[in-house]
Protein backbone atom coordinates (compact mmCIF):
# COMPACT_ATOMS: atom_id res chain seq x y z
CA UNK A 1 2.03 15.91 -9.11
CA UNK A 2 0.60 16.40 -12.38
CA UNK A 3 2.12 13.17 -13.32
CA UNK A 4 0.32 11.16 -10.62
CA UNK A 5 -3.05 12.77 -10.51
CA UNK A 6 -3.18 12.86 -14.62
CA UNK A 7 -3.59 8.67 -14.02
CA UNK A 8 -6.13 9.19 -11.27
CA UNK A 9 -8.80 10.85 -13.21
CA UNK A 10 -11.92 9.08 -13.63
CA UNK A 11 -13.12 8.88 -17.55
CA UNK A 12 -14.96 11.74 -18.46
CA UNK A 13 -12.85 14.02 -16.07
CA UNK A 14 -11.12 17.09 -17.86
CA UNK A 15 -8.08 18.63 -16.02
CA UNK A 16 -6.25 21.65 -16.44
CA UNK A 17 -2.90 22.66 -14.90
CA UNK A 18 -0.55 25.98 -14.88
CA UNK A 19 2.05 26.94 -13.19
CA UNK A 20 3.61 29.04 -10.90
CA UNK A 21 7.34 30.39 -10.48
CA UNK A 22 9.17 29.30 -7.47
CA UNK A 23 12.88 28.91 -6.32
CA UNK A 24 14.44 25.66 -6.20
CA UNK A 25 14.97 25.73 -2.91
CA UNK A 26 11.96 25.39 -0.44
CA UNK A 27 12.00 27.96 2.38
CA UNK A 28 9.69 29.59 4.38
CA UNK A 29 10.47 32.49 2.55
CA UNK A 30 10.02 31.35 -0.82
CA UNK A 31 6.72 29.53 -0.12
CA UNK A 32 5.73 32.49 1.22
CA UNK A 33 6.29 34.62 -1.87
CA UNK A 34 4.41 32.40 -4.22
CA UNK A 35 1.06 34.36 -2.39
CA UNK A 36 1.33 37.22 -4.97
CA UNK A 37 1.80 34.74 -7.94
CA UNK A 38 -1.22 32.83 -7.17
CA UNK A 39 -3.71 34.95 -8.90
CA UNK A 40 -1.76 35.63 -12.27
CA UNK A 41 -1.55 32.07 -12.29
CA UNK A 42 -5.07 31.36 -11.73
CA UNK A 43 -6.16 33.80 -14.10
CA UNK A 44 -4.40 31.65 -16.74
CA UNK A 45 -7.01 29.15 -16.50
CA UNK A 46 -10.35 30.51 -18.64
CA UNK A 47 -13.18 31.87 -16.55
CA UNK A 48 -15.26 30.41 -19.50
CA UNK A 49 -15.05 26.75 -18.68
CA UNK A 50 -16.97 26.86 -15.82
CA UNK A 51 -14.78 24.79 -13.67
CA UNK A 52 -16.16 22.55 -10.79
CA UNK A 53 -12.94 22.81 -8.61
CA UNK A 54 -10.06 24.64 -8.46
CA UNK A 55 -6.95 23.19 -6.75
CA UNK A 56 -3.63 25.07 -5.65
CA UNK A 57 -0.98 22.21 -5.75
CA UNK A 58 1.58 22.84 -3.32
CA UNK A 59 1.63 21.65 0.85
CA UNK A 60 3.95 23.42 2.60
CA UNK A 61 3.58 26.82 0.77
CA UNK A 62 -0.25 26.80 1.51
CA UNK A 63 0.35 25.47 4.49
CA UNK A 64 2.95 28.93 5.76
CA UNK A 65 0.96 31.24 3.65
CA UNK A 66 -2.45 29.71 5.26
CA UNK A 67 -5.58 28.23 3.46
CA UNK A 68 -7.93 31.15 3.87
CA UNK A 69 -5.13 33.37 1.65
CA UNK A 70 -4.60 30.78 -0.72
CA UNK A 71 -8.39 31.01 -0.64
CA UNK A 72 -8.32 34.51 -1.61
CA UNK A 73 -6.08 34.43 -4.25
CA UNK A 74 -7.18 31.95 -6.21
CA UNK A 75 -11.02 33.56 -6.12
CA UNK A 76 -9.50 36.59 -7.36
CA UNK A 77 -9.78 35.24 -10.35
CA UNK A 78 -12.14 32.28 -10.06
CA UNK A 79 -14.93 33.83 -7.44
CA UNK A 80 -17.52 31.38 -7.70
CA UNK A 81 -15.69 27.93 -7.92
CA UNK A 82 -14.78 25.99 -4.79
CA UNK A 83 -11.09 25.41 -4.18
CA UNK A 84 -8.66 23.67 -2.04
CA UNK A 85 -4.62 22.68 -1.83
CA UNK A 86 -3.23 19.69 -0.31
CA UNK A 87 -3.07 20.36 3.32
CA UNK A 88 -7.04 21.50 3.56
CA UNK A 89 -7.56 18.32 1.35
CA UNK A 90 -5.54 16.33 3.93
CA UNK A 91 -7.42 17.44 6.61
CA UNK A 92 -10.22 16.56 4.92
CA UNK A 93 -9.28 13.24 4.33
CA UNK A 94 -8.41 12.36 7.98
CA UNK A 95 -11.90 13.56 8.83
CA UNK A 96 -13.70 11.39 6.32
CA UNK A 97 -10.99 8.37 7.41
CA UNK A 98 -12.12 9.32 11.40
CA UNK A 99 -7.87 9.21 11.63
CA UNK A 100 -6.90 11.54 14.69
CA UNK A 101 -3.42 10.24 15.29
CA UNK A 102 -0.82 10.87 12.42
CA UNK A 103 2.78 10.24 11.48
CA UNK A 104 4.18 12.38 9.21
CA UNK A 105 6.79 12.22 6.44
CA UNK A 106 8.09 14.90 4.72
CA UNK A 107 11.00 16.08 2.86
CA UNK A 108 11.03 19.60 4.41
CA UNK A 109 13.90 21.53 6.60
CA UNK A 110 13.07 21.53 10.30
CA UNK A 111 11.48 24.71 10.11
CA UNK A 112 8.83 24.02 7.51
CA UNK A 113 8.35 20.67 8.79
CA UNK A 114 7.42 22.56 11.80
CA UNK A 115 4.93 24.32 10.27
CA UNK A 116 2.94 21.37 8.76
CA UNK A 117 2.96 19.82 12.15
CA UNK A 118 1.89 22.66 13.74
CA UNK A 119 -0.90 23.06 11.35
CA UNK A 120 -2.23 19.45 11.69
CA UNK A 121 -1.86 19.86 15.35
CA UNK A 122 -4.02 23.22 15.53
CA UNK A 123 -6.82 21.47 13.01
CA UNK A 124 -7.34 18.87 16.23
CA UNK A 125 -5.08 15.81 15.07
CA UNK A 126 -2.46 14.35 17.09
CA UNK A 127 0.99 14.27 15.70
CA UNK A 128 3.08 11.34 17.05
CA UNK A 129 5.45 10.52 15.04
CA UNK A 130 7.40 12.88 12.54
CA UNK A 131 10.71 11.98 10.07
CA UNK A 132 12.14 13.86 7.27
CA UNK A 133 14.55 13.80 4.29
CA UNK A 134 15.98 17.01 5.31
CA UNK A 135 15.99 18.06 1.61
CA UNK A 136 15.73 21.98 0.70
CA UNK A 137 16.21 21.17 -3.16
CA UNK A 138 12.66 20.49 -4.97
CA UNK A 139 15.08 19.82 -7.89
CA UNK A 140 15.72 16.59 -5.42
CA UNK A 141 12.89 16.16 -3.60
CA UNK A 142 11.19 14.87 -6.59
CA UNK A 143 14.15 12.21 -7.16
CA UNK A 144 13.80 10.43 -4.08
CA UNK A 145 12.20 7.03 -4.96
CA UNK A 146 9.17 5.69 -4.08
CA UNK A 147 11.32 2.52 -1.90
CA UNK A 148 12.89 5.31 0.09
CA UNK A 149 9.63 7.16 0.90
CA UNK A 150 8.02 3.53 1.61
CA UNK A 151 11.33 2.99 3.96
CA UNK A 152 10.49 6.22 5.85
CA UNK A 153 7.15 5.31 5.95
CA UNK A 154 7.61 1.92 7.93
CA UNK A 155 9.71 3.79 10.11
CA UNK A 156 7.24 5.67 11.04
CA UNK A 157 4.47 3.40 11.50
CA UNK A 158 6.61 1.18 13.19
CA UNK A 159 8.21 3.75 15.78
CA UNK A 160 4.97 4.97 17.10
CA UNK A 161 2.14 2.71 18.27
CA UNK A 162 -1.79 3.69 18.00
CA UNK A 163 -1.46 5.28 14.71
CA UNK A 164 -4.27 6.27 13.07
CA UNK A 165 -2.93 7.01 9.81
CA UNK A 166 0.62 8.11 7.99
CA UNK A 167 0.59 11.51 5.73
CA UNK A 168 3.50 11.76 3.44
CA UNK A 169 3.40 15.73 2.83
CA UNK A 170 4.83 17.16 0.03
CA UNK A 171 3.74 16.97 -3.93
CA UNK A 172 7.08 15.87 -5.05
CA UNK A 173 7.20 12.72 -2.73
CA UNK A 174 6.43 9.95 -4.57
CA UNK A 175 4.20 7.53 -3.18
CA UNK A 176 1.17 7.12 -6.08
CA UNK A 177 2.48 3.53 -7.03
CA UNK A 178 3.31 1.85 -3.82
CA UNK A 179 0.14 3.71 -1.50
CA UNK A 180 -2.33 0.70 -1.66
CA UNK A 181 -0.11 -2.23 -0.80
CA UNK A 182 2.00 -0.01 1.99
CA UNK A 183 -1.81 0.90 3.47
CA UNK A 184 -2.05 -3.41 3.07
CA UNK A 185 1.12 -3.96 4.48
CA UNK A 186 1.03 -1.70 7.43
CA UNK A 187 -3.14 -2.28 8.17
CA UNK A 188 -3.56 1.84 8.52
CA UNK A 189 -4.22 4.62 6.00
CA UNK A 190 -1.30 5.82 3.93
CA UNK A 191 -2.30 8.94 2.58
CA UNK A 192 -0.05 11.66 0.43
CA UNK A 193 -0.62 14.90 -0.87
CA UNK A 194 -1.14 14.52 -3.98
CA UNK A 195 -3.47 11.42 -3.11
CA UNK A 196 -5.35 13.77 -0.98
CA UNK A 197 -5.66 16.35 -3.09
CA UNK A 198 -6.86 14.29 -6.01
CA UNK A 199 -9.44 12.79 -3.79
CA UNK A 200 -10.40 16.25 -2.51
CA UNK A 201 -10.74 17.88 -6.46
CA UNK A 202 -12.98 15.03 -7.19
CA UNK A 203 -15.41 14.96 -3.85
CA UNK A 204 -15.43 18.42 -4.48
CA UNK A 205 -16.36 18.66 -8.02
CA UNK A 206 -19.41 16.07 -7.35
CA UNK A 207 -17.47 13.07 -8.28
CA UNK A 208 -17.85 10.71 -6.00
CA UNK A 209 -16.57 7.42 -8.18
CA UNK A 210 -14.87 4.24 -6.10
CA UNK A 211 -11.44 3.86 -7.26
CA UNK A 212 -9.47 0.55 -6.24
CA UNK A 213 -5.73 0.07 -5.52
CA UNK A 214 -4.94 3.64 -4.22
CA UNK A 215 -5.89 3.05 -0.39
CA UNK A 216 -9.34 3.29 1.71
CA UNK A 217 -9.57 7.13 1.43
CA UNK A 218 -10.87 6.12 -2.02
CA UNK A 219 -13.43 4.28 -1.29
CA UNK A 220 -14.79 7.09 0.75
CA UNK A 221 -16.85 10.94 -0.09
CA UNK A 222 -16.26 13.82 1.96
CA UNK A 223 -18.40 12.81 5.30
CA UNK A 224 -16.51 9.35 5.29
CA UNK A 225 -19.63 6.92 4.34
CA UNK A 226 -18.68 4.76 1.68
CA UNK A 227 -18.58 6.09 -2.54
C-alpha cells in the first residue's frame, strides 16, 4: 500500500504512515483484534501537524470490525480530523462513479470474502460476480503479480454481463500499474483499494487535483462531477 499510494501523491502532498501489528494470516479473528491496536497506532502520528485526513489502511479488517469502530478508534486520538479506510472509500467511489453493479476480486478465505460482499451488498450495490485467490497468508497475498490479479479481473468482467464496475479488495493486491489500461481494455471502472483509498484521502483532505493514467475515478471529486 504504502508503496503504491507514496507515487500517487500530488506535489505538495505530505504523507505519514505507521503501523499496526497483525498475524500473518488473515482471519476473521485476527482482523478483528487489530480494533484495540488502532488507537496506539494512531496516537503515533503527532496531534501537532494538524492533519487534513486520516486513513486506516486495511479492507477486510475494517470491513469485520465495521467503519463506525474504526471510526472511533482512530478519533481517540485524532478527534477533529476526518477519516476513512478502504472499504468506506470504496463505497465512496462507486457513488461518485454512479457504479451499482460490482464484481469483486479478492484474495480472502470464503468467510471474509463473505463479509466484504455482504458489506457492499448492505451499502445498496449489487454484487454479481465474485472470485478469489483463496490465500490466508498476507506474507503471499502481496506476491501475487499484477498479470494474475489482471487475469482474475477479466474473468470477472467477462463472466458476468451489465457490470458496472470491478473492485479488487484487499491492500496487498497489486493492481496500481496495470488499473488504467485494464479500465481501457475492459470499457468499465477498475477500481482497488488502495486506488480508492488514495482517491478518498485526497477528496477528503480538499484535494481535488485530476490525475491521468490511474482510471476515471480520478478524474472525479466526491459527488462524481468532474476534478
Amino acid at each position: 500500500m504504502e508503496a503504491e499510494l507514496s507515487s500517487l501523491w500530488p506535489v505538495g502532498v505530505a504523507a505519514f504512515a505507521t503501523r499496526i501489528p497483525m498475524e500473518d494470516r488473515v482471519t476473521a479473528e485476527t482482523l478483528r483484534a487489530m480494533e484495540d491496536r488502532i488507537p496506539a497506532a494512531a496516537k503515533l502520528l503527532p496531534t501537532g501537524f494538524g492533519f487534513d485526513v486520516i486513513g486506516y489502511g486495511c479492507t477486510s479488517a475494517a470491513t469485520l470490525i465495521g467503519e463506525a469502530r474504526v471510526d472511533a478508534a482512530i478519533r481517540r486520538a485524532h478527534p477533529e480530523a476526518p477519516n476513512t479506510n478502504p472499504i468506506t472509500a470504496a463505497v465512496a467511489a462507486f457513488g461518485a462513479l454512479e457504479a451499482t453493479r460490482i464484481g469483486v476480486v479478492t484474495p480472502y478465505n470464503v468467510e471474509v470474502t463473505g463479509g466484504i460482499v455482504d458489506h457492499l451488498s448492505g451499502q445498496g450495490l449489487e454484487v454479481t460476480r465474485t472470485g478469489s485467490f483463496l490465500e490466508e497468508s498476507d506474507h503471499t497475498v502481496a506476491r501475487i503479480t499484477e498479470a494474475s490479479v489482471a487475469a482474475g479481473v477479466r474473468q470477472i468482467a467477462g463472466d458476468a454481463a451489465g457490470l458496472d464496475a470491478v473492485f479488487v479488495s484487499c491492500t496487498s493486491l497489486r493492481l496500481f500499474g496495470i488499473a488504467g489500461a485494464l479500465e481501457h481494455e475492459l470499457d468499465i471502472p477498475v477500481v482497488s483499494s488502495n486506488l480508492a483509498f488514495g482517491w478518498h484521502l485526497l477528496r477528503l483532505a480538499g484535494i481535488d487535483d485530476h490525475l491521468t493514467g490511474l482510471g476515471s475515478l480520478f478524474g472525479l471529486a466526491l459527488d462524481g462531477a468532474a476534478s
